[in-house]
N, C-alpha and C. Protein backbone atom coordinates (compact mmCIF):
# COMPACT_ATOMS: atom_id res chain seq x y z
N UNK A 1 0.83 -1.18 0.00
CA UNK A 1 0.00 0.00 0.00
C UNK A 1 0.88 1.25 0.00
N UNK A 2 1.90 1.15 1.13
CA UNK A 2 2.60 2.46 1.41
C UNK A 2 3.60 2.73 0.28
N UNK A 3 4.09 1.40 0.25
CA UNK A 3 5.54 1.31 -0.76
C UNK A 3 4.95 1.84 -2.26
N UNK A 4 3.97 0.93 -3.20
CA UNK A 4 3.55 1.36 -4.14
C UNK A 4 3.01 3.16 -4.15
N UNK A 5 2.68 3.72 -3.59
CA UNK A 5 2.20 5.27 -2.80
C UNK A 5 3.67 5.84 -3.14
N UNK A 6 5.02 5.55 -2.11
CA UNK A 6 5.76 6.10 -2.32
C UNK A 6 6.76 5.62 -3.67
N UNK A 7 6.52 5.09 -3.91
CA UNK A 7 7.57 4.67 -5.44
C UNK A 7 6.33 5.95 -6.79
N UNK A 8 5.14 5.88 -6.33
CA UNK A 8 4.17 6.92 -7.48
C UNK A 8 5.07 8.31 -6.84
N UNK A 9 5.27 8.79 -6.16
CA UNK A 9 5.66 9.61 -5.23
C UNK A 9 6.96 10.14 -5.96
N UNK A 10 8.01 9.03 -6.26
CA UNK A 10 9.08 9.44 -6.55
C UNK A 10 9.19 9.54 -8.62
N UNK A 11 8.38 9.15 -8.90
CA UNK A 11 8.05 9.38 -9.97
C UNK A 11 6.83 10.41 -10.60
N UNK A 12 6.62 11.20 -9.82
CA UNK A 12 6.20 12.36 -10.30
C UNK A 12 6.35 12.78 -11.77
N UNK A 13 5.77 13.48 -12.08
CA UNK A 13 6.08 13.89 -13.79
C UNK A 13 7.04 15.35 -13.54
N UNK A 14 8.08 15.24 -14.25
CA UNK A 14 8.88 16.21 -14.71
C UNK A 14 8.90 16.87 -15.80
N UNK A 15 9.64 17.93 -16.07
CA UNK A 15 9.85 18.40 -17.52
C UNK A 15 11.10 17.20 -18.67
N UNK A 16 10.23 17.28 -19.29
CA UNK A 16 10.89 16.47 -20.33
C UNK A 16 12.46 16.88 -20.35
N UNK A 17 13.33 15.81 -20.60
CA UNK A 17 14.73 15.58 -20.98
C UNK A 17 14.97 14.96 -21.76
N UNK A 18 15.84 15.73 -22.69
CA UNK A 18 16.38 15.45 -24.56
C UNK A 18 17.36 15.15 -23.91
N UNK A 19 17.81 13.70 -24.40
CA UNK A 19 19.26 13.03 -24.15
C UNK A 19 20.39 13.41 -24.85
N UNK A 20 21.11 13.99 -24.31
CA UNK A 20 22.26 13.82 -24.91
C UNK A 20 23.02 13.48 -25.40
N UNK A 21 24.09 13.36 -26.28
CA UNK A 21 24.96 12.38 -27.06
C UNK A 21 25.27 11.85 -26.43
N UNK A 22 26.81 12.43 -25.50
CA UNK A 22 27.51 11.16 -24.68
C UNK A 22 26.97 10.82 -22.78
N UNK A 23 26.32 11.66 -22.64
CA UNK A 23 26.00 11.60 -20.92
C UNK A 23 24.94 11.15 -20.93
N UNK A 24 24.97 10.90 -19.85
CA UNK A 24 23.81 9.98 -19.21
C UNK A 24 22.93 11.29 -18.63
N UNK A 25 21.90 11.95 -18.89
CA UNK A 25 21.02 12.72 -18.01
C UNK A 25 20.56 11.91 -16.90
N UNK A 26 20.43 12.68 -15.73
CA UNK A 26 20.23 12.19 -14.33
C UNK A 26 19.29 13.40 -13.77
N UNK A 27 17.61 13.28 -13.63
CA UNK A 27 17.00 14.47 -12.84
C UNK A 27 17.74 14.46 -11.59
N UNK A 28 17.91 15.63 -11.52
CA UNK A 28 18.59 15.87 -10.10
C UNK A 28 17.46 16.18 -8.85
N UNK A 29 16.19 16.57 -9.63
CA UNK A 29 15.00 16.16 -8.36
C UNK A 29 14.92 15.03 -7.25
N UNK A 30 15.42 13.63 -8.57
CA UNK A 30 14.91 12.29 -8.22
C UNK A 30 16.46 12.49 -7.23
N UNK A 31 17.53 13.07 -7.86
CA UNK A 31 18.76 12.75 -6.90
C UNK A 31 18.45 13.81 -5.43
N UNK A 32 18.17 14.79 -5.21
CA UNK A 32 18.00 15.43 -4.04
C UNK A 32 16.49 14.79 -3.30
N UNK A 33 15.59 14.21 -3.98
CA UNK A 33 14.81 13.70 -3.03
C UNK A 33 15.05 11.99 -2.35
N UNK A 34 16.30 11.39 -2.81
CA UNK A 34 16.89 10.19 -2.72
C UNK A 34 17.87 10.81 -1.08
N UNK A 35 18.42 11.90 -1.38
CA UNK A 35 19.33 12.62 -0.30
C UNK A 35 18.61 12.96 0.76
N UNK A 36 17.51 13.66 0.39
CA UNK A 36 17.04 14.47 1.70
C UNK A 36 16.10 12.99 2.70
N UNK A 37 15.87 11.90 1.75
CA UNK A 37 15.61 10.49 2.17
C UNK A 37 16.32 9.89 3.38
N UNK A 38 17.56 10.52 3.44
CA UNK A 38 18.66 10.01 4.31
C UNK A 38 18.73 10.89 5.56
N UNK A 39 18.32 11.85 5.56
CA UNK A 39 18.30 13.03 6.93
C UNK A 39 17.49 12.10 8.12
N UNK A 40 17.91 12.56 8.76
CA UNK A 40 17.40 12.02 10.24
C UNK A 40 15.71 12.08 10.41
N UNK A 41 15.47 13.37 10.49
CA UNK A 41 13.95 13.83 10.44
C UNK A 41 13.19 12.74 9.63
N UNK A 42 14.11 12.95 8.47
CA UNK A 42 12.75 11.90 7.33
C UNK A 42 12.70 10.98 7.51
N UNK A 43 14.01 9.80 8.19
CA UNK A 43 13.86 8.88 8.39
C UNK A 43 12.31 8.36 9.83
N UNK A 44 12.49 9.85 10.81
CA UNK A 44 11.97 9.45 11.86
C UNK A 44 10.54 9.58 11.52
N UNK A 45 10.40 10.06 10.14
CA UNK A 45 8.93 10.39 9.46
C UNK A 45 8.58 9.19 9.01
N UNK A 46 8.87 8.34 8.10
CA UNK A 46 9.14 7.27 7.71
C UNK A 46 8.47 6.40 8.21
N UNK A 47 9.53 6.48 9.33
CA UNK A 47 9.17 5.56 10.64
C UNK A 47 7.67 5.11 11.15
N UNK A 48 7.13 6.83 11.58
CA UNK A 48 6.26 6.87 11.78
C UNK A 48 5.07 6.56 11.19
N UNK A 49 5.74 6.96 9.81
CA UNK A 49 4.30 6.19 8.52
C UNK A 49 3.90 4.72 8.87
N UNK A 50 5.64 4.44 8.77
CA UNK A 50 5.59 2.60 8.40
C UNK A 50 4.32 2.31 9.41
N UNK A 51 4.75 2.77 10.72
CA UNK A 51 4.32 2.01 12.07
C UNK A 51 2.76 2.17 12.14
N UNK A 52 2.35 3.26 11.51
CA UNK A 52 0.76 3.60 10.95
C UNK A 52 0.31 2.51 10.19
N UNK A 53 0.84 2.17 8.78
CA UNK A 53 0.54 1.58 8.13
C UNK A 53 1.01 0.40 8.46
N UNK A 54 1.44 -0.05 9.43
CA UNK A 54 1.25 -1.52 9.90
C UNK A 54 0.11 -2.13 11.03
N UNK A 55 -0.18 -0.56 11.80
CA UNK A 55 -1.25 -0.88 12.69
C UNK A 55 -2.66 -1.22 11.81
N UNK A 56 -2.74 -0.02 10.56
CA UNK A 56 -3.99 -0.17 9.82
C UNK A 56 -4.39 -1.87 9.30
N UNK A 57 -2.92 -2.09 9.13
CA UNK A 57 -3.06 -3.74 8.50
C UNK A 57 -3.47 -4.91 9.56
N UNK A 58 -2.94 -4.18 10.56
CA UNK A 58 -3.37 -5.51 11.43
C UNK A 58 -5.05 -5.61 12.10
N UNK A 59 -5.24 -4.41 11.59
CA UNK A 59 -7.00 -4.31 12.01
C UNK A 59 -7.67 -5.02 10.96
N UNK A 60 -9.00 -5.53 10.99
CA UNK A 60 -9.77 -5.80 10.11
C UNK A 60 -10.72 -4.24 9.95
N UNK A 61 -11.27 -3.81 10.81
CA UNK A 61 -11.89 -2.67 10.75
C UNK A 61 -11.42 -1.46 11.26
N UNK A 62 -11.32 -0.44 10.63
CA UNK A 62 -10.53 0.56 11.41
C UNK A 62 -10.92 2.19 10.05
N UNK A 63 -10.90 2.96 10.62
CA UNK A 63 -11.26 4.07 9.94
C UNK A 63 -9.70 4.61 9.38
N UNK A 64 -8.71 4.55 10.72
CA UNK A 64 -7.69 5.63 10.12
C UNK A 64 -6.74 5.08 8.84
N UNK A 65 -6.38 6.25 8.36
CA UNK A 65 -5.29 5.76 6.88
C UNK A 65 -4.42 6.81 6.98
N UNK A 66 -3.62 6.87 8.07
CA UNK A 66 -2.18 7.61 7.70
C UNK A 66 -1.61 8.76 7.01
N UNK A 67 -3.03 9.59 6.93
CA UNK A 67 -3.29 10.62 5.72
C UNK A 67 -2.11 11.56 6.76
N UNK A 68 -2.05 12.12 8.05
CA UNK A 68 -1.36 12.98 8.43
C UNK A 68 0.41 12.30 8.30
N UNK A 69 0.37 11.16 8.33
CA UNK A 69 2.23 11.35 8.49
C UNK A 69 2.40 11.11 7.28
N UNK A 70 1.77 10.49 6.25
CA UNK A 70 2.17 10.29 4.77
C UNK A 70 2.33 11.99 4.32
N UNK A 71 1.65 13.04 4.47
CA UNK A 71 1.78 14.00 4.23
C UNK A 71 2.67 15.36 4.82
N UNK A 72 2.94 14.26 6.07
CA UNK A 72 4.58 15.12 7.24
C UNK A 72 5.22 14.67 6.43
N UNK A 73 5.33 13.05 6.02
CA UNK A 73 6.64 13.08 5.31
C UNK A 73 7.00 13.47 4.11
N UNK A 74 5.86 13.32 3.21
CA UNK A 74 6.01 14.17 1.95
C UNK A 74 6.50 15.83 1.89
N UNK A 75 5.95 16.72 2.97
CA UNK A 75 6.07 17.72 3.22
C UNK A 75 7.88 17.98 3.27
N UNK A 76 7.58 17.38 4.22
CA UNK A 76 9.38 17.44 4.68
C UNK A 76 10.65 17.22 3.07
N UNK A 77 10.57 15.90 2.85
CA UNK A 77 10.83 15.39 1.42
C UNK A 77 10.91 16.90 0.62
N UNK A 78 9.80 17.35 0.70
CA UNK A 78 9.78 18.13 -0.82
C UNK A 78 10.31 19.60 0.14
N UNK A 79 9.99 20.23 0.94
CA UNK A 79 10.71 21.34 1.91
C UNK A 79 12.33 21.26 1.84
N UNK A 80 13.04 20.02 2.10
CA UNK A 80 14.29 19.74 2.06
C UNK A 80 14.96 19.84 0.61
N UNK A 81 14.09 19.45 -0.56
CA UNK A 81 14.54 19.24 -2.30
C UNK A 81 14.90 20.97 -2.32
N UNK A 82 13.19 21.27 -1.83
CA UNK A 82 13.40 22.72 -2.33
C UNK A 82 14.15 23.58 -2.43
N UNK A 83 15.11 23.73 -1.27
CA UNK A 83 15.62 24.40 -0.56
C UNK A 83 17.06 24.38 -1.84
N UNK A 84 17.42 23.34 -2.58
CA UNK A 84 18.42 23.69 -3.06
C UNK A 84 18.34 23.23 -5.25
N UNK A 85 17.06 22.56 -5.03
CA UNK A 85 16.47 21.86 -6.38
C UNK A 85 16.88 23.25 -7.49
N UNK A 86 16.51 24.29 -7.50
CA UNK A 86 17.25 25.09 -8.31
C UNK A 86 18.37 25.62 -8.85
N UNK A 87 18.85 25.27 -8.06
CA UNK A 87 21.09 25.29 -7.94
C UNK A 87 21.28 24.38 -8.94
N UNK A 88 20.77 23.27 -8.88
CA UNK A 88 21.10 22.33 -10.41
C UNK A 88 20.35 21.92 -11.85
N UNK A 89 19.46 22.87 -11.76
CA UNK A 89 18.94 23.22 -12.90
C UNK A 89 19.67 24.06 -13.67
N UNK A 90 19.69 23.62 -15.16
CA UNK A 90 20.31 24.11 -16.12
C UNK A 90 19.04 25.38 -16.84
């Protein structure tokens, strides 16, 4: 549930990229949101999702769906890209 969510997540739609002859193009979005992945905070966000979305599973009936930390952590994720995602744009 969560994993498929966050893999749509990291594939967002971008602006198109014309390949180059000899380099390999690399969005540097997908590379700063892979980085800011590794900060402490996000991990402890993460965390907190997972542990949501494992309680939801173990219920048969249950209302909640994780809508607030899936969206701390997204928040965070994209707050952290931001902050420098323009520096490597061409």
């Amino acid at each position: 549930m969560f994993g498929d969510l966050l893999k749509r997540f990291f594939k967002l739609p971008s602006l198109p990229v014309i390949k180059a002859d000899d380099e390999e193009l690399v969005d540097p979005q997908n590379v700063l949101r892979e980085k800011c992945n590794q900060d402490h905070h996000a991990q402890e966000l993460f965390k907190r999702l997972e542990d949501c979305n494992a309680r939801v599973r173990s219920r048969k009936k249950t209302t909640e769906m994780c809508d607030e930390e899936l969206i701390d952590y997204l928040h965070h994720i994209d707050h952290c890209v931001a902050k420098t995602l323009f520096e490597h744009l061409k």
